[in-house]
PDB file of N, CA and C in Angstrom:
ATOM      1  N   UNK A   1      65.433  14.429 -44.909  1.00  0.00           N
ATOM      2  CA  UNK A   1      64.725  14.840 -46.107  1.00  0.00           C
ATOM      3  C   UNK A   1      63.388  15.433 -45.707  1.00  0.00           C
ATOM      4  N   UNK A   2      62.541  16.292 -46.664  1.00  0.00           N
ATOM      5  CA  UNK A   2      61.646  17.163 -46.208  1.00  0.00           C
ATOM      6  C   UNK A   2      59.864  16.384 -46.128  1.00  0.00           C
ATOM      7  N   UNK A   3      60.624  14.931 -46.607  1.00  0.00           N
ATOM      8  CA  UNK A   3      59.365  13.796 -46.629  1.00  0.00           C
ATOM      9  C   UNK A   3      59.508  13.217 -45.026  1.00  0.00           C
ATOM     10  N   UNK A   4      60.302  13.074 -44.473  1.00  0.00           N
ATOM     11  CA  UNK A   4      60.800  12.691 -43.682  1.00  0.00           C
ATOM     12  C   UNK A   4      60.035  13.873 -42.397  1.00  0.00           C
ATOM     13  N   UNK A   5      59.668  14.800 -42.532  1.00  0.00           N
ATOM     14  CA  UNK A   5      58.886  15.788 -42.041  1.00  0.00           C
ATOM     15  C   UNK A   5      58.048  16.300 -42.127  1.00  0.00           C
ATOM     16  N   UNK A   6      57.067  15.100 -42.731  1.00  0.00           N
ATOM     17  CA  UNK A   6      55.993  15.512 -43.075  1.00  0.00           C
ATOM     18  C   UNK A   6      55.641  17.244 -44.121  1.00  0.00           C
ATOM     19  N   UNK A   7      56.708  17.270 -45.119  1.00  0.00           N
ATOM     20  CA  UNK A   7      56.419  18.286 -45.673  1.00  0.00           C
ATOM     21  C   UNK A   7      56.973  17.464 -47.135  1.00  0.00           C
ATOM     22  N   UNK A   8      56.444  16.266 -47.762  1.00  0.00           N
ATOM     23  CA  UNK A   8      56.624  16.107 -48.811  1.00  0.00           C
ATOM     24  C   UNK A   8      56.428  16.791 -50.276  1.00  0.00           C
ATOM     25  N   UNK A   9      55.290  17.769 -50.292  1.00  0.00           N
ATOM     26  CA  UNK A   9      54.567  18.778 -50.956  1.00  0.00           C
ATOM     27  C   UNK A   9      56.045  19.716 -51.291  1.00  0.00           C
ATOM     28  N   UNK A  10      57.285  19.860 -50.178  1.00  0.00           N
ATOM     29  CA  UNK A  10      57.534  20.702 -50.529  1.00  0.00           C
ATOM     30  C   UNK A  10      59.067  19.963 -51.360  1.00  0.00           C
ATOM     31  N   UNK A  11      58.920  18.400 -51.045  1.00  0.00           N
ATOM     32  CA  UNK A  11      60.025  18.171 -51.480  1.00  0.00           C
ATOM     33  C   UNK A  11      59.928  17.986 -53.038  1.00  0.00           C
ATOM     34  N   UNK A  12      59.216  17.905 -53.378  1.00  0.00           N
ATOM     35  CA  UNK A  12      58.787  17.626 -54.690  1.00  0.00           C
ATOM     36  C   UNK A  12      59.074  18.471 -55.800  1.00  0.00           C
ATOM     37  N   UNK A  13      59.159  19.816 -55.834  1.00  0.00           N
ATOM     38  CA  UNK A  13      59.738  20.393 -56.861  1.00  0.00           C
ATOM     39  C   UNK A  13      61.021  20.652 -56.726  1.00  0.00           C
ATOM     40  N   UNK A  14      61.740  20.374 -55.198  1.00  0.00           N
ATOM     41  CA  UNK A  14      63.138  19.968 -55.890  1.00  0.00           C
ATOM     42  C   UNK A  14      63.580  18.686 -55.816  1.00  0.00           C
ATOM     43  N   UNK A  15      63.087  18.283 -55.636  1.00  0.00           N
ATOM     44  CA  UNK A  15      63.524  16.620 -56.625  1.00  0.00           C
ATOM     45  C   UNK A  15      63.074  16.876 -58.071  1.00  0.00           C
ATOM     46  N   UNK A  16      61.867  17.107 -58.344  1.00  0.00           N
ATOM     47  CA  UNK A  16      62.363  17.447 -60.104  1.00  0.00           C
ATOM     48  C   UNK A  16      63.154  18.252 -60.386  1.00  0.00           C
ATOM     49  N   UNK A  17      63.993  19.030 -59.693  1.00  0.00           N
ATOM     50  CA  UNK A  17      64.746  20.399 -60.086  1.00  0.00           C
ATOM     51  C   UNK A  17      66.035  19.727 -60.177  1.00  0.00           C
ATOM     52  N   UNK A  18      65.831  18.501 -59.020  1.00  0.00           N
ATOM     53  CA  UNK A  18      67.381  17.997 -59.116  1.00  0.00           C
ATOM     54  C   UNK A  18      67.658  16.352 -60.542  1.00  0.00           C
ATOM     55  N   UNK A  19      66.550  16.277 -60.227  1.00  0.00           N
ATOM     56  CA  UNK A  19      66.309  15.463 -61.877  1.00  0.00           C
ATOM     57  C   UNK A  19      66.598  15.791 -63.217  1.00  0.00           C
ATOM     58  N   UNK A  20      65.760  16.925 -63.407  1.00  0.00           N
ATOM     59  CA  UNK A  20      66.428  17.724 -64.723  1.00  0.00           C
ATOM     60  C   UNK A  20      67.908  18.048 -64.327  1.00  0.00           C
ATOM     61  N   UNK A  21      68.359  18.471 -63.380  1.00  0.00           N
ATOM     62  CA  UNK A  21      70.175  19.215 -63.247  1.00  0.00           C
ATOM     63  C   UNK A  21      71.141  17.756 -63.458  1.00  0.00           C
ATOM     64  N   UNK A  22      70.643  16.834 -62.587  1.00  0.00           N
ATOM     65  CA  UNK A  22      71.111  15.155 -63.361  1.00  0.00           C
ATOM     66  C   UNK A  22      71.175  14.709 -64.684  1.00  0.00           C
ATOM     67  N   UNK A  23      69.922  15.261 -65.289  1.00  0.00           N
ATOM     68  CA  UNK A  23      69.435  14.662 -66.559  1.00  0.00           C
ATOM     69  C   UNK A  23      70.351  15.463 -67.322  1.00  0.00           C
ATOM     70  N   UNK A  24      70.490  16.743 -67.494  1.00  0.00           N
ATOM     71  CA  UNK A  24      71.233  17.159 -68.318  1.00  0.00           C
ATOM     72  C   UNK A  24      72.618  17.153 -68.042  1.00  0.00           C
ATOM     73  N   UNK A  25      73.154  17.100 -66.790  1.00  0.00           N
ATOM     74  CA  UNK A  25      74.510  16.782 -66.548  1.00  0.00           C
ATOM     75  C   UNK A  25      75.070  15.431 -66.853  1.00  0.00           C
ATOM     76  N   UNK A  26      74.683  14.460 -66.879  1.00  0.00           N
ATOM     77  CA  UNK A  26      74.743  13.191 -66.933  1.00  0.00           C
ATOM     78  C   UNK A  26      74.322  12.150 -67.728  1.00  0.00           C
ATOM     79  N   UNK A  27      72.905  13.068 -68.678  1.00  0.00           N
ATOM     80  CA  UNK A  27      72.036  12.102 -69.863  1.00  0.00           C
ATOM     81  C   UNK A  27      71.291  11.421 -68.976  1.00  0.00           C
ATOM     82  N   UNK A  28      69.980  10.558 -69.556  1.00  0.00           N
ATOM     83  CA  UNK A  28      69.015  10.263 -69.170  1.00  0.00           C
ATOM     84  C   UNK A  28      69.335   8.567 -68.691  1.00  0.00           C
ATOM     85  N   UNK A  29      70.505   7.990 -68.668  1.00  0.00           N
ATOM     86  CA  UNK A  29      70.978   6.548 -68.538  1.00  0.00           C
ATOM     87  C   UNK A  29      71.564   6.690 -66.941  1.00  0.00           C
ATOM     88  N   UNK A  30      72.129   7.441 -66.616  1.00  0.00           N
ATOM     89  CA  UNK A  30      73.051   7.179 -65.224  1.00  0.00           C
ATOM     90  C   UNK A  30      72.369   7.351 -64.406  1.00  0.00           C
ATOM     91  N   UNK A  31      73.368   6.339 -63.834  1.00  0.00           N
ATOM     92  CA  UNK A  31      72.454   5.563 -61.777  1.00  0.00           C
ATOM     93  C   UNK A  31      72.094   6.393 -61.558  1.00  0.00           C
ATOM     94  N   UNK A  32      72.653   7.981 -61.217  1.00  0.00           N
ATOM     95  CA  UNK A  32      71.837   8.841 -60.575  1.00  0.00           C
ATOM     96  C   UNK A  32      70.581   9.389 -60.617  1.00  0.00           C
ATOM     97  N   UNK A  33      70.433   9.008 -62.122  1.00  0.00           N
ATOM     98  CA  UNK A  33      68.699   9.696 -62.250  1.00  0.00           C
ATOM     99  C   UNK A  33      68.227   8.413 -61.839  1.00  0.00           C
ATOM    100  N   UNK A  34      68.838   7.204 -61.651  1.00  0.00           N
ATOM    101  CA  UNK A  34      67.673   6.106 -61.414  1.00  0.00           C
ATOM    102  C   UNK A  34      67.374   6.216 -59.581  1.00  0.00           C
ATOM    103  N   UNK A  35      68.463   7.251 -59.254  1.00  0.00           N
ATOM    104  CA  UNK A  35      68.333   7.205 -57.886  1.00  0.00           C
ATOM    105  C   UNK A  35      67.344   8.794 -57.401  1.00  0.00           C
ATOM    106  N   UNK A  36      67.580   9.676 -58.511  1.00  0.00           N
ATOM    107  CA  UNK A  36      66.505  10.572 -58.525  1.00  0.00           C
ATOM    108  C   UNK A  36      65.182  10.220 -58.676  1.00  0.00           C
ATOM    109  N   UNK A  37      64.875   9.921 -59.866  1.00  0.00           N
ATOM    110  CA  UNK A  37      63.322   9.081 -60.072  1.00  0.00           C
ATOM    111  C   UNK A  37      63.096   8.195 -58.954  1.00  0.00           C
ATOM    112  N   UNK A  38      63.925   7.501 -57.877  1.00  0.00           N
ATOM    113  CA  UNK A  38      62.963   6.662 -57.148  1.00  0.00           C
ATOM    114  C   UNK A  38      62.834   7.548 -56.372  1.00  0.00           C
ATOM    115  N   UNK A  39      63.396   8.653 -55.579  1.00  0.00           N
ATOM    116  CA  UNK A  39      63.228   9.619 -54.513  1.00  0.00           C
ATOM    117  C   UNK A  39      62.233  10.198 -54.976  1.00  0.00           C
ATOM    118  N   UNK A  40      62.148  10.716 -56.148  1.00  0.00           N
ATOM    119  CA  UNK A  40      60.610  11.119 -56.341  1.00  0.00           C
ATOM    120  C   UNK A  40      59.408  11.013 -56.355  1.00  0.00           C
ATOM    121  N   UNK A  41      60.050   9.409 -56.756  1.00  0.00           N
ATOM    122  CA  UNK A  41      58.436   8.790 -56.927  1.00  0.00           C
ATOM    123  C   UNK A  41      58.061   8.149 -55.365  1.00  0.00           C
ATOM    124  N   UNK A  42      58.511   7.924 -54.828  1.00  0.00           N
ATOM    125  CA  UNK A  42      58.680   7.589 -52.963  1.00  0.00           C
ATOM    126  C   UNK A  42      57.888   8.971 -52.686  1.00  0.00           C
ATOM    127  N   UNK A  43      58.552  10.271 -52.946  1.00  0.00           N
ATOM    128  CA  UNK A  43      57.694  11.309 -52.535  1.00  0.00           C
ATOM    129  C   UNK A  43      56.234  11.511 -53.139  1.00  0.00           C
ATOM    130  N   UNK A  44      56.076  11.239 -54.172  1.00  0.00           N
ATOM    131  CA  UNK A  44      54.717  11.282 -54.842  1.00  0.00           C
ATOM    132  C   UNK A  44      53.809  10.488 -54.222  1.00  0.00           C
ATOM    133  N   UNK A  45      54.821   8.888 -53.566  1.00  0.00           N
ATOM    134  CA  UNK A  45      53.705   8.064 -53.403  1.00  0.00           C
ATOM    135  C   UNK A  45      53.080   8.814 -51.445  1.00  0.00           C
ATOM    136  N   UNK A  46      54.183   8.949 -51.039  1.00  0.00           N
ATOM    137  CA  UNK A  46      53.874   9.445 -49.559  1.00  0.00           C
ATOM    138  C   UNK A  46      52.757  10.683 -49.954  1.00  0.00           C
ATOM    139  N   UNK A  47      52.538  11.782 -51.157  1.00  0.00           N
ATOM    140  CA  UNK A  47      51.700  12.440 -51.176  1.00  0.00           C
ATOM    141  C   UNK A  47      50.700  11.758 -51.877  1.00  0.00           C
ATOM    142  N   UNK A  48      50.218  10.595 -52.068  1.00  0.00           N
ATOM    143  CA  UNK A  48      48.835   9.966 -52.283  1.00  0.00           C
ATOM    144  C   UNK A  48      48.518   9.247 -53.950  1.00  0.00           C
ATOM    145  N   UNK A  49      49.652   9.843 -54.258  1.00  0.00           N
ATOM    146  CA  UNK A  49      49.906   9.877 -55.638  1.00  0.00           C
ATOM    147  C   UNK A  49      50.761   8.395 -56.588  1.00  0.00           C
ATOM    148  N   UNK A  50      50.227   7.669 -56.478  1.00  0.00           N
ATOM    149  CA  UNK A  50      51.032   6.177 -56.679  1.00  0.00           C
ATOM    150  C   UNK A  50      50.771   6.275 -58.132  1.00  0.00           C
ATOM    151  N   UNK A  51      49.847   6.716 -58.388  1.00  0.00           N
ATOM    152  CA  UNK A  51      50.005   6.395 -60.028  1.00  0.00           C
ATOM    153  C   UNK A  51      50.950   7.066 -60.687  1.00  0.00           C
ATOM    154  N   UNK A  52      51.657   8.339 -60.082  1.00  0.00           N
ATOM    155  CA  UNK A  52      52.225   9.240 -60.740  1.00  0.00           C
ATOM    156  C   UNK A  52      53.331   8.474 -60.677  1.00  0.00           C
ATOM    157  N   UNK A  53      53.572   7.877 -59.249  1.00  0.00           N
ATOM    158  CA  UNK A  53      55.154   7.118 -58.742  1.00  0.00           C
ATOM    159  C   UNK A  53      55.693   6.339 -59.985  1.00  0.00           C
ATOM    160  N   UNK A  54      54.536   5.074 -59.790  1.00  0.00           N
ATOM    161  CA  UNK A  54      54.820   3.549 -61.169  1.00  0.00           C
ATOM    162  C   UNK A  54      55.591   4.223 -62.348  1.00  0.00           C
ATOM    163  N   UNK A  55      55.524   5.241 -63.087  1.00  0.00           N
ATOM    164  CA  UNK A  55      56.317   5.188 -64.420  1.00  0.00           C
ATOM    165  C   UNK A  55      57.847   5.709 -64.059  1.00  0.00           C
ATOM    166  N   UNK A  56      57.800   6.411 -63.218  1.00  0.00           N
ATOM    167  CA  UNK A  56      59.087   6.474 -62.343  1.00  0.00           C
ATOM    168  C   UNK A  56      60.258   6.038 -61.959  1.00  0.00           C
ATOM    169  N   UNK A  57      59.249   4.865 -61.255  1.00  0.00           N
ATOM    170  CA  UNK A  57      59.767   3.856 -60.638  1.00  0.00           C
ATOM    171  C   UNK A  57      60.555   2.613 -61.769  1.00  0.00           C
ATOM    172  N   UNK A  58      59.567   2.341 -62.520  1.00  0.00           N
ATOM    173  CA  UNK A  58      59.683   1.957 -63.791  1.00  0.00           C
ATOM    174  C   UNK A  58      61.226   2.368 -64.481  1.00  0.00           C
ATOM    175  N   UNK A  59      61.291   3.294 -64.966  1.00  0.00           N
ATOM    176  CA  UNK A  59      62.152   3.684 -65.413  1.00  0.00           C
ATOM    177  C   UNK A  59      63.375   3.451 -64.619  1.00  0.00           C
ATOM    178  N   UNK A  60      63.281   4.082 -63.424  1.00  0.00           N
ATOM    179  CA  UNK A  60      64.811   4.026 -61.929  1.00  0.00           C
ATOM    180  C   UNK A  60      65.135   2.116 -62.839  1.00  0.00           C
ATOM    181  N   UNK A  61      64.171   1.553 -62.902  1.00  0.00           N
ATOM    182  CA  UNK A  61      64.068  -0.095 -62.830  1.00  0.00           C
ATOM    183  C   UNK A  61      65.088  -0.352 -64.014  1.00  0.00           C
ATOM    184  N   UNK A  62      64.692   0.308 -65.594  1.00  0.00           N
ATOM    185  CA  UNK A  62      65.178  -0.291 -66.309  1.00  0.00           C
ATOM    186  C   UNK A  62      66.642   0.601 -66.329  1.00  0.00           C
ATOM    187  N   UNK A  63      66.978   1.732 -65.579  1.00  0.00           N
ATOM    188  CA  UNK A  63      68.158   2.347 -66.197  1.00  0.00           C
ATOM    189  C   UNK A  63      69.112   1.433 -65.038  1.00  0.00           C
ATOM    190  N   UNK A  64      68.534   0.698 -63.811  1.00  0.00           N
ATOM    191  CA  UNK A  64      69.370   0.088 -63.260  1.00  0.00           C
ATOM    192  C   UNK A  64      69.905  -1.649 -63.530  1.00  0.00           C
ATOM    193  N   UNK A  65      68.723  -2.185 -63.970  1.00  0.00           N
ATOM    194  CA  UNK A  65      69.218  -2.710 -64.764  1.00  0.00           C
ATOM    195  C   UNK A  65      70.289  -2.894 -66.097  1.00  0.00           C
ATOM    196  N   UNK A  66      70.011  -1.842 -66.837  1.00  0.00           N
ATOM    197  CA  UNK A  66      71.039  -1.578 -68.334  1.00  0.00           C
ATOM    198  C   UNK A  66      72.373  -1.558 -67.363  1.00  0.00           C
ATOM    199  N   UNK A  67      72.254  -0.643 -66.132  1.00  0.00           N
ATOM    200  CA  UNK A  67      73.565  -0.241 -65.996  1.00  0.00           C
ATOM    201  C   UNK A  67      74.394  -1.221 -64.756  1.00  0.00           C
ATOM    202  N   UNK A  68      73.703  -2.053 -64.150  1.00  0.00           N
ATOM    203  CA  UNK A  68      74.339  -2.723 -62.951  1.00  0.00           C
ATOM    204  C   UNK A  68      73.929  -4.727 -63.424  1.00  0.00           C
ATOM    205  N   UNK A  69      73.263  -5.020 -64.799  1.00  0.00           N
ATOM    206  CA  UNK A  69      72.790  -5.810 -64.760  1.00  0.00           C
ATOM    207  C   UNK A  69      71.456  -6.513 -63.676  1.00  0.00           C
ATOM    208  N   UNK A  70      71.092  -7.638 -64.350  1.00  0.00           N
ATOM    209  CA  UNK A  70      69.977  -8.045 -63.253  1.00  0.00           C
ATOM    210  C   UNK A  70      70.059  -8.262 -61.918  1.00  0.00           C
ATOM    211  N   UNK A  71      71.113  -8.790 -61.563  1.00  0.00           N
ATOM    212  CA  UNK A  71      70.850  -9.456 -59.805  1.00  0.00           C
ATOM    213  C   UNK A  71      71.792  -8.174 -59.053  1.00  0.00           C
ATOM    214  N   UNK A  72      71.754  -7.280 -59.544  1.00  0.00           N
ATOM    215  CA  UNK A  72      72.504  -6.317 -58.663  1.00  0.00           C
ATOM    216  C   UNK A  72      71.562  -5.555 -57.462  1.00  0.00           C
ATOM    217  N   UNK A  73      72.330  -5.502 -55.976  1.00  0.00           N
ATOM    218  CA  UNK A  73      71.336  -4.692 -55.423  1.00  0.00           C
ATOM    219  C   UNK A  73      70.878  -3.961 -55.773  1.00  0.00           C
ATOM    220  N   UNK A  74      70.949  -2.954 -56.184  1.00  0.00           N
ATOM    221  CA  UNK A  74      70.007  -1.595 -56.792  1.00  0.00           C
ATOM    222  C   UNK A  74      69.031  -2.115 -57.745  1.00  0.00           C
ATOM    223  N   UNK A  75      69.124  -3.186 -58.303  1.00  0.00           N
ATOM    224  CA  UNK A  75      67.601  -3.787 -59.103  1.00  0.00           C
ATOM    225  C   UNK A  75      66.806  -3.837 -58.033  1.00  0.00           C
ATOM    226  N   UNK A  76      67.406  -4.944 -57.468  1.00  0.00           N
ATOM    227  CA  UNK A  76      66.448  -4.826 -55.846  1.00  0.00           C
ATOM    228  C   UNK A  76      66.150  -4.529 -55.427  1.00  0.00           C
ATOM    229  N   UNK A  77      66.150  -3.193 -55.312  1.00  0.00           N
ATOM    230  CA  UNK A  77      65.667  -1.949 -54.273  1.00  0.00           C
ATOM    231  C   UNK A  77      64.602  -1.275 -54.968  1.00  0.00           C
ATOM    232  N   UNK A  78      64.819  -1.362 -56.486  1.00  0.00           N
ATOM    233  CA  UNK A  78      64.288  -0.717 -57.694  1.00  0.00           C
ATOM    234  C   UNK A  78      63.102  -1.551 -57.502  1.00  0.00           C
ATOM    235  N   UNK A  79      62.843  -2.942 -57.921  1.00  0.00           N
ATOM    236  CA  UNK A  79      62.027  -3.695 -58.169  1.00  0.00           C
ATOM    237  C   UNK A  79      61.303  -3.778 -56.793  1.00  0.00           C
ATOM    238  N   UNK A  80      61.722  -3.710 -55.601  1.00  0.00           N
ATOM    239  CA  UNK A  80      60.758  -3.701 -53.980  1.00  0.00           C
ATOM    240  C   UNK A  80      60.240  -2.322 -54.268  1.00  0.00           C
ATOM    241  N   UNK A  81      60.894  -1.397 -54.515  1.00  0.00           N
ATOM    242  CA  UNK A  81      59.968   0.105 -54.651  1.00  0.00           C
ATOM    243  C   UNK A  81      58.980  -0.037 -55.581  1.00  0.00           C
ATOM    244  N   UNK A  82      58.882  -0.494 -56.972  1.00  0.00           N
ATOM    245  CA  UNK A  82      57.803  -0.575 -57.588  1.00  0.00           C
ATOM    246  C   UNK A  82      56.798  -1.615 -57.047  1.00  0.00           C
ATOM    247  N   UNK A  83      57.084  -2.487 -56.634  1.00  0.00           N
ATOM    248  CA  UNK A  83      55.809  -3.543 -55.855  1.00  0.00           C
ATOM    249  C   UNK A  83      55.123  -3.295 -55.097  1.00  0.00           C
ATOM    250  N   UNK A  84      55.618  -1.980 -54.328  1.00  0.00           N
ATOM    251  CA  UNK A  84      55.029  -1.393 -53.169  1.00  0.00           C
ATOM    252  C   UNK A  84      54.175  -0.740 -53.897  1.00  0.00           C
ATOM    253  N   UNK A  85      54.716   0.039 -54.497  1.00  0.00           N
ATOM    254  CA  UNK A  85      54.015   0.992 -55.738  1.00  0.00           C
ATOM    255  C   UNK A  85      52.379   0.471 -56.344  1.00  0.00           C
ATOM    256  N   UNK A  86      52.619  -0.699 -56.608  1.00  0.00           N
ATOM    257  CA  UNK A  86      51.836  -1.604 -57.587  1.00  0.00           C
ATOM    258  C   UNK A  86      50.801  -2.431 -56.613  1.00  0.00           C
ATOM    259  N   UNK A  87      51.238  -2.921 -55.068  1.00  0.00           N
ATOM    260  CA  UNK A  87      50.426  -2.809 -54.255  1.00  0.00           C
ATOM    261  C   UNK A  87      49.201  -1.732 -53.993  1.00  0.00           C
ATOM    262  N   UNK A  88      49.771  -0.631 -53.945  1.00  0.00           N
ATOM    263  CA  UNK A  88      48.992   0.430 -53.323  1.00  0.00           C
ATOM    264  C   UNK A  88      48.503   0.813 -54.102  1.00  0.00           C
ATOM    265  N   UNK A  89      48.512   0.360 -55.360  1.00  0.00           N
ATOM    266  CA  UNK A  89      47.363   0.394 -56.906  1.00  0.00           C
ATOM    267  C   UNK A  89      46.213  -0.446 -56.691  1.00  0.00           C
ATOM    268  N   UNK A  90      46.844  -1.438 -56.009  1.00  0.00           N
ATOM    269  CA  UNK A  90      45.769  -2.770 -56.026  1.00  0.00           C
ATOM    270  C   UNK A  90      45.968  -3.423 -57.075  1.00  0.00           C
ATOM    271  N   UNK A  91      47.075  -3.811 -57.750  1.00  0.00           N
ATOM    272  CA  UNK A  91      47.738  -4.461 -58.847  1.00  0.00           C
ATOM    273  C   UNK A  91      48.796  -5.315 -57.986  1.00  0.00           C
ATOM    274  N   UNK A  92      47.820  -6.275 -57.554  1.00  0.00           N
ATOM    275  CA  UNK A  92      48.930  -7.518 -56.605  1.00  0.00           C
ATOM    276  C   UNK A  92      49.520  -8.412 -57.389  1.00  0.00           C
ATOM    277  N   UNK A  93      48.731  -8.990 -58.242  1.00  0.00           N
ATOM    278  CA  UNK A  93      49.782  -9.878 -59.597  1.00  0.00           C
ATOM    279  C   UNK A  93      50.648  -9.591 -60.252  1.00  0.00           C
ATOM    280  N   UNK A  94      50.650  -8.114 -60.574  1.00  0.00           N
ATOM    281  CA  UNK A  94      51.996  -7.405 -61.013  1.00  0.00           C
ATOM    282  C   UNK A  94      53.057  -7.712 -59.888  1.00  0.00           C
ATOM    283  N   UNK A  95      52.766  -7.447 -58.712  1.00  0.00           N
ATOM    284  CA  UNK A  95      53.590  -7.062 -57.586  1.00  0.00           C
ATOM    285  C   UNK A  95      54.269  -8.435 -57.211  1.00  0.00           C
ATOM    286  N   UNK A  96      53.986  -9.281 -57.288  1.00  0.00           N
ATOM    287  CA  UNK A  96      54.102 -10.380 -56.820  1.00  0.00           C
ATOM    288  C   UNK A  96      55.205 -11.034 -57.275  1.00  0.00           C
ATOM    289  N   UNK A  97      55.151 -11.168 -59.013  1.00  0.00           N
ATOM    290  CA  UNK A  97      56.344 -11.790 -59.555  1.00  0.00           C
ATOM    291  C   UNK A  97      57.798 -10.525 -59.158  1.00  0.00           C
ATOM    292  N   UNK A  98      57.893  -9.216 -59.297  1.00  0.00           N
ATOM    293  CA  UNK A  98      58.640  -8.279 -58.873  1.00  0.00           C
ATOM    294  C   UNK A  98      59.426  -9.172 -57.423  1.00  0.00           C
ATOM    295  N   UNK A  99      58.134  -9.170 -56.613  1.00  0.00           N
ATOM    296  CA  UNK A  99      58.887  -9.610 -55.030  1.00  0.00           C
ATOM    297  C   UNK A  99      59.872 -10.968 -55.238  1.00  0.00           C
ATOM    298  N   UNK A 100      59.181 -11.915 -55.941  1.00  0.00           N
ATOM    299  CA  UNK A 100      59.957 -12.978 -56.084  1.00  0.00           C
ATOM    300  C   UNK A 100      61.324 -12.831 -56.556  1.00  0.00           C
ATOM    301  N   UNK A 101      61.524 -11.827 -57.968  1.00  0.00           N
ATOM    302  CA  UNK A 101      62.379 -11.860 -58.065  1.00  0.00           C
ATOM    303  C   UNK A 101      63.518 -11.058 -56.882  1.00  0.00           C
ATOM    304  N   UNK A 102      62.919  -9.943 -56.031  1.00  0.00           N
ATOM    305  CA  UNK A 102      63.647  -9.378 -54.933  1.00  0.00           C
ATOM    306  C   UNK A 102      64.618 -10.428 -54.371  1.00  0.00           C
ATOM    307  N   UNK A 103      63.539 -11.247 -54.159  1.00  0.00           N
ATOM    308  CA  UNK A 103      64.161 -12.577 -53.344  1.00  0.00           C
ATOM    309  C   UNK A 103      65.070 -13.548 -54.209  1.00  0.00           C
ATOM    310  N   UNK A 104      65.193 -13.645 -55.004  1.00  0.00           N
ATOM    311  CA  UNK A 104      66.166 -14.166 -56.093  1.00  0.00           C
ATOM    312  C   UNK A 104      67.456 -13.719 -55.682  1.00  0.00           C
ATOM    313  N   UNK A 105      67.404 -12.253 -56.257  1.00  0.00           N
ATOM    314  CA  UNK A 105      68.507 -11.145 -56.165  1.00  0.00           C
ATOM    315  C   UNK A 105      69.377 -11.402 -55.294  1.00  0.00           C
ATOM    316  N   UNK A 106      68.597 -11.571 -53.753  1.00  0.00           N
ATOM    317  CA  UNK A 106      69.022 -11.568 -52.163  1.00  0.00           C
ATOM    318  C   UNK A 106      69.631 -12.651 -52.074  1.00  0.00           C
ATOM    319  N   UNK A 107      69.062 -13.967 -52.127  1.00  0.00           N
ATOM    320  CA  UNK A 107      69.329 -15.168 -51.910  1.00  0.00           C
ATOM    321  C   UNK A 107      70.770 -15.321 -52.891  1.00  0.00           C
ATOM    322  N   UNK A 108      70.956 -14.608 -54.358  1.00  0.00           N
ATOM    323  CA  UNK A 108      72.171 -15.303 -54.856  1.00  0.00           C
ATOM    324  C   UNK A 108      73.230 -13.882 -54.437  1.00  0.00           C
ATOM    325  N   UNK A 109      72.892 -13.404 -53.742  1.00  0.00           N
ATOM    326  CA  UNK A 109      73.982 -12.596 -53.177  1.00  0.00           C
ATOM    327  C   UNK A 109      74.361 -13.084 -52.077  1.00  0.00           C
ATOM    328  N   UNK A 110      73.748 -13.518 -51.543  1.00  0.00           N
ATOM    329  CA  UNK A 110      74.142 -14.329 -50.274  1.00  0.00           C
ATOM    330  C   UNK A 110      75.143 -15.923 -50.367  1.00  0.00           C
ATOM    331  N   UNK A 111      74.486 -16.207 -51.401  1.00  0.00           N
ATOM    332  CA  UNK A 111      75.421 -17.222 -52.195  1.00  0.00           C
ATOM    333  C   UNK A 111      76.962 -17.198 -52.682  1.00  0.00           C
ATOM    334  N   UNK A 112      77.056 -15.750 -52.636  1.00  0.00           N
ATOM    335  CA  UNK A 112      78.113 -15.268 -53.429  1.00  0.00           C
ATOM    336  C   UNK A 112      79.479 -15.360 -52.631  1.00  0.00           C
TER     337      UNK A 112
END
């Protein structure tokens, strides 16, 4: 990926390009935009930009939830990306209950 090369600047307008082509192919509910919005907001945050990431991220959060329920990996991944997010705000109390639940997720999958 073009973040991955230090050229995040350029990955960025097509990840929204490929967001909207999701969004309207698919509606604003399916995994894939929740997997678009976090690639984006990952790129926003690598360009300095964390505040832009959080509503993003946010969102990836709740469409993976609606659609995989709570303890599914992809919450997990969803909910560690926004904590990071919410870290690098300097919003550690937000971040904190997020991680716990990461570890929830993990632990009863492992259970399983």
């Amino acid at each position: 990926m073009l973040q991955d090369l230090g050229r995040a600047g350029e990955a960025e307008p097509l990840l929204r390009r490929a967001l909207a082509i999701n969004e309207q192919v698919h509606g604003p509910g399916h995994p894939d935009i929740a997997i678009r919005l976090s690639n984006l907001a990952l790129v926003l945050r690598d360009l300095g930009r964390a505040a832009d990431a959080e509503p993003l991220l946010g969102r990836a959060l709740a469409i993976n939830e609606q659609v995989h329920g709570p303890d599914h990996p992809a919450v997990a991944i969803s909910l560690g990306n926004l904590a990071t997010v919410l870290y690098d705000l300097g919003r550690y109390g937000e971040a904190e209950p997020l991680l716990g639940r990461v570890e929830d997720i993990r632990r009863r999958g492992k259970a399983s």
